[in-house]
C-alpha atoms as a PDB file:
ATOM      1  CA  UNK A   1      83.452  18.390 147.249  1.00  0.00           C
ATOM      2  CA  UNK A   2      86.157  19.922 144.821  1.00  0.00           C
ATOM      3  CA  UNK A   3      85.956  23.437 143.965  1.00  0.00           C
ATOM      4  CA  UNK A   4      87.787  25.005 141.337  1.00  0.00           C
ATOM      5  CA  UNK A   5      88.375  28.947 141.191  1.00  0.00           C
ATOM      6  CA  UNK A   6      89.236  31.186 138.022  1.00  0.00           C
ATOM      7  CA  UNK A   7      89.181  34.539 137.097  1.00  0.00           C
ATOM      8  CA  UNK A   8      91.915  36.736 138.360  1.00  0.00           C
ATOM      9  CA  UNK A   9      93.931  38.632 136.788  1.00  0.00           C
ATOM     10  CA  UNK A  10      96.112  42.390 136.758  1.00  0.00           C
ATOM     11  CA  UNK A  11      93.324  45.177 136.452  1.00  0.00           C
ATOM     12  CA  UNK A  12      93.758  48.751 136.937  1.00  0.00           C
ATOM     13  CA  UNK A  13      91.635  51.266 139.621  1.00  0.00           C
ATOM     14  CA  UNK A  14      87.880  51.190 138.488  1.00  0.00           C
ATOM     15  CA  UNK A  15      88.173  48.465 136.465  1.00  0.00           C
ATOM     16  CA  UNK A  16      86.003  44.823 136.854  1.00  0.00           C
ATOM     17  CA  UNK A  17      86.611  40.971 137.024  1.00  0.00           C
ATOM     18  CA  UNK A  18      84.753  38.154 137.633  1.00  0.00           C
ATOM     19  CA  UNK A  19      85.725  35.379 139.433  1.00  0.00           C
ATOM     20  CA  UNK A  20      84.065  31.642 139.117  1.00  0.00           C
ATOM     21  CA  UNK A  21      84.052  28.823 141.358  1.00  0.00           C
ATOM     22  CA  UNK A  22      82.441  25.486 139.965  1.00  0.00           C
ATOM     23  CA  UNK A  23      82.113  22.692 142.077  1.00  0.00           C
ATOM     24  CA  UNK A  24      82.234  18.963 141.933  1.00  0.00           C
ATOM     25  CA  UNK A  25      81.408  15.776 143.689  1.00  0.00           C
ATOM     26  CA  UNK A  26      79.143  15.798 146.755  1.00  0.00           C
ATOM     27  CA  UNK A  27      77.448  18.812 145.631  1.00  0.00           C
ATOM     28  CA  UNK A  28      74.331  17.718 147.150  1.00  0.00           C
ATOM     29  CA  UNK A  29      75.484  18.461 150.508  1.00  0.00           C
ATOM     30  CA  UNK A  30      76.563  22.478 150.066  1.00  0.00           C
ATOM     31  CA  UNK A  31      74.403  24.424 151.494  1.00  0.00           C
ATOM     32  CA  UNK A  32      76.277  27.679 151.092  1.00  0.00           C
ATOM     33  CA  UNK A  33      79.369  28.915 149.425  1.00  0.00           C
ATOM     34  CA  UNK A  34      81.515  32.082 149.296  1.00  0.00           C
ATOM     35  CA  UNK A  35      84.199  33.792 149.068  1.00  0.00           C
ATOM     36  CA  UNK A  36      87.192  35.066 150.833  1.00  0.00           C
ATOM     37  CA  UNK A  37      90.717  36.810 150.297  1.00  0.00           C
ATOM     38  CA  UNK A  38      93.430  37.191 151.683  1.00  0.00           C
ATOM     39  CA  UNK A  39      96.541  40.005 151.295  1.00  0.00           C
ATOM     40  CA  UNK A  40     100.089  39.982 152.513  1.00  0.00           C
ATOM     41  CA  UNK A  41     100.139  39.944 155.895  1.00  0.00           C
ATOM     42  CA  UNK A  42      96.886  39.953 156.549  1.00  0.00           C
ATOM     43  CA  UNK A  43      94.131  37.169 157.860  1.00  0.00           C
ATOM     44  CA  UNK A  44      91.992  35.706 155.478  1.00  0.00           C
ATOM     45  CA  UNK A  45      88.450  37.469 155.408  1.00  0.00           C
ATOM     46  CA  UNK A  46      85.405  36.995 153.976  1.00  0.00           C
ATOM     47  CA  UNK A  47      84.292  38.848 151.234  1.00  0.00           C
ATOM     48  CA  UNK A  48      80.731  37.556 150.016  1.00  0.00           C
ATOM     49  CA  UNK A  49      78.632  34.309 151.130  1.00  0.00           C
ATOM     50  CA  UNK A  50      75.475  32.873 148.933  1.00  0.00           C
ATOM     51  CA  UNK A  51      73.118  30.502 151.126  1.00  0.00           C
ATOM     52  CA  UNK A  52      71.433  28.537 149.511  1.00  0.00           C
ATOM     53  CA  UNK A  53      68.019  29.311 151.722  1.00  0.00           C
ATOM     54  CA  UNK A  54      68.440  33.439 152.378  1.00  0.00           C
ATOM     55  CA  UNK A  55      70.439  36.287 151.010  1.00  0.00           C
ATOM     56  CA  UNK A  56      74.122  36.989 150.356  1.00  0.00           C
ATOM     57  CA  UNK A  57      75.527  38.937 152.504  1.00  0.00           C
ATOM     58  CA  UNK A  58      78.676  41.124 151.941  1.00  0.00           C
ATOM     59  CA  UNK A  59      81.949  42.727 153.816  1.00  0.00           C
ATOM     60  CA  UNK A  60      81.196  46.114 154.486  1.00  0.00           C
ATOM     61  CA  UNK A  61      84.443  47.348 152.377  1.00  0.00           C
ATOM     62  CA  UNK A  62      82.712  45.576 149.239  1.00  0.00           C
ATOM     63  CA  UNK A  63      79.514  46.589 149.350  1.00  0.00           C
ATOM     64  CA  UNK A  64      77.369  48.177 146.263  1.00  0.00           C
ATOM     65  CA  UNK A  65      81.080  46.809 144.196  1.00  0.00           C
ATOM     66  CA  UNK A  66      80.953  43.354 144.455  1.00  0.00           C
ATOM     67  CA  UNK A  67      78.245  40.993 143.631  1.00  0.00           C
ATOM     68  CA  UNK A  68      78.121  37.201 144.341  1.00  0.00           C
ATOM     69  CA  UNK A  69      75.392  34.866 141.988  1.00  0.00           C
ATOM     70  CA  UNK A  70      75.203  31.378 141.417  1.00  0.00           C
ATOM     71  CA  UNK A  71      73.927  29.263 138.350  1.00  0.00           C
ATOM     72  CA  UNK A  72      72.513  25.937 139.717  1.00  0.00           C
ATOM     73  CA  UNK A  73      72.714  24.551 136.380  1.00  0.00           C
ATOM     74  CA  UNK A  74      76.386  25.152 136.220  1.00  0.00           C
ATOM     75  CA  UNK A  75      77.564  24.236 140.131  1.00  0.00           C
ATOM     76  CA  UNK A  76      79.242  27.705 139.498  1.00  0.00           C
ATOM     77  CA  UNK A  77      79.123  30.839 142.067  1.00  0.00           C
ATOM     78  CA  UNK A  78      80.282  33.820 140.569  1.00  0.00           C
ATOM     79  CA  UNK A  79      82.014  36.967 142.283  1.00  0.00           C
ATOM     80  CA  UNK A  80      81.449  39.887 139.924  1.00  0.00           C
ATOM     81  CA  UNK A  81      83.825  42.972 141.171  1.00  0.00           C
ATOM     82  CA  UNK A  82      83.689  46.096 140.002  1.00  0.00           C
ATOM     83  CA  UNK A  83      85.337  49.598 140.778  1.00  0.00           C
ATOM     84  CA  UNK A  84      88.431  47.909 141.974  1.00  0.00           C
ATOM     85  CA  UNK A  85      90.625  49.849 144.220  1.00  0.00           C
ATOM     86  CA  UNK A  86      94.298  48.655 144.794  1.00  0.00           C
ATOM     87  CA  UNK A  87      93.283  47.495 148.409  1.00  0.00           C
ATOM     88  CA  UNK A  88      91.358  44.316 147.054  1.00  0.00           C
ATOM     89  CA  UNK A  89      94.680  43.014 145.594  1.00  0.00           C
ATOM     90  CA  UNK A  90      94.724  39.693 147.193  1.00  0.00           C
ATOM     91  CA  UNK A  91      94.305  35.760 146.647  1.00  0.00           C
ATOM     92  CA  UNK A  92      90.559  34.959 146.290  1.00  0.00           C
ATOM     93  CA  UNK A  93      89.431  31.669 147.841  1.00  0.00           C
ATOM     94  CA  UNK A  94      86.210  29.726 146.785  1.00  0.00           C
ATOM     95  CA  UNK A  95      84.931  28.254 149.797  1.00  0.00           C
ATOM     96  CA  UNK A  96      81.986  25.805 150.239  1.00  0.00           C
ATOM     97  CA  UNK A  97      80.128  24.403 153.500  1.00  0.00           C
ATOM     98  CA  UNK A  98      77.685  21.796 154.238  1.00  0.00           C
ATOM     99  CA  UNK A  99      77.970  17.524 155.012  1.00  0.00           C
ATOM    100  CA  UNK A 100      76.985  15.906 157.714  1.00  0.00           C
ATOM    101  CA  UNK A 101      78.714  17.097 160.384  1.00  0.00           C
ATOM    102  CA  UNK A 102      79.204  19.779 158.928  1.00  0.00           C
ATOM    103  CA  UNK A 103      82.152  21.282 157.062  1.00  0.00           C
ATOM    104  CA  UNK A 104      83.849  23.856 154.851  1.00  0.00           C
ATOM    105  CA  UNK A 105      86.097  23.264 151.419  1.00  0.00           C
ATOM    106  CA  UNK A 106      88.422  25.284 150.018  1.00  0.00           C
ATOM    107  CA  UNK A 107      88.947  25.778 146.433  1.00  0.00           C
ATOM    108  CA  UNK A 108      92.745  26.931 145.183  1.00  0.00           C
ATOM    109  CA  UNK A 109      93.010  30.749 145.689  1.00  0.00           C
ATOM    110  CA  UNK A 110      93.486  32.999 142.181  1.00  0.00           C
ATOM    111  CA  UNK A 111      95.148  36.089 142.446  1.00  0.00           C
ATOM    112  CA  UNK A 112      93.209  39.693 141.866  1.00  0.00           C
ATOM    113  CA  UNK A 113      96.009  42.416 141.695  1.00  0.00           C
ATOM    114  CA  UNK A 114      94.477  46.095 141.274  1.00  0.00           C
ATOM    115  CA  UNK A 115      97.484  47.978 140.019  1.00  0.00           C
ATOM    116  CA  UNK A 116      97.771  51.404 137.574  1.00  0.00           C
END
């Protein structure tokens, strides 16, 4: 599975960006994807997942701001963010999980900065 992320960008306070993630290959084996960031010195964490059986579930600092959607059609997730506050400025990472055994792939982070 690849997975390719776009989408970031410079915004300022309150403003919105959407991120993409489309994925390739062996997509017949996802079974979820998602997506996580990470900031300077912090640990990577995860921001929104999308199973594909059950609902998306969010980090509590996100919530009612971010959405996360997919379009089968496309192999795309999308991460719509809105009212951006300078503490999401990190790298966003696509991530997708399934195979047999079972395991996760990273996409190439893209950088959010929320800056005035």
């Amino acid at each position: 599975v690849q997975l390719q992320a776009s989408g970031g960008g410079l915004v300022q306070p309150g403003g919105s960006l959407r991120l993409s993630c489309s994925a390739s290959g062996s997509i017949f084996s996802i079974n979820s994807m998602g997506w996580y960031r990470q900031a300077p010195g912090k640990r990577r964490e995860l921001v929104a997942g999308i199973p594909w059986s059950g609902s998306p579930n969010y980090a509590d600092s996100v919530k009612g701001r971010f959405t996360i959607s997919r379009d089968n059609a496309k192999n795309t997730v999308y991460l719509q963010m809105n009212s951006l506050k300078p503490e999401d400025t990190a790298v966003y990472y696509c991530r997708a999980d399934g195979g047999s055994p079972p395991r996760g792939y990273w996409g190439q982070g893209t950088q959010v900065t929320v800056s005035s």
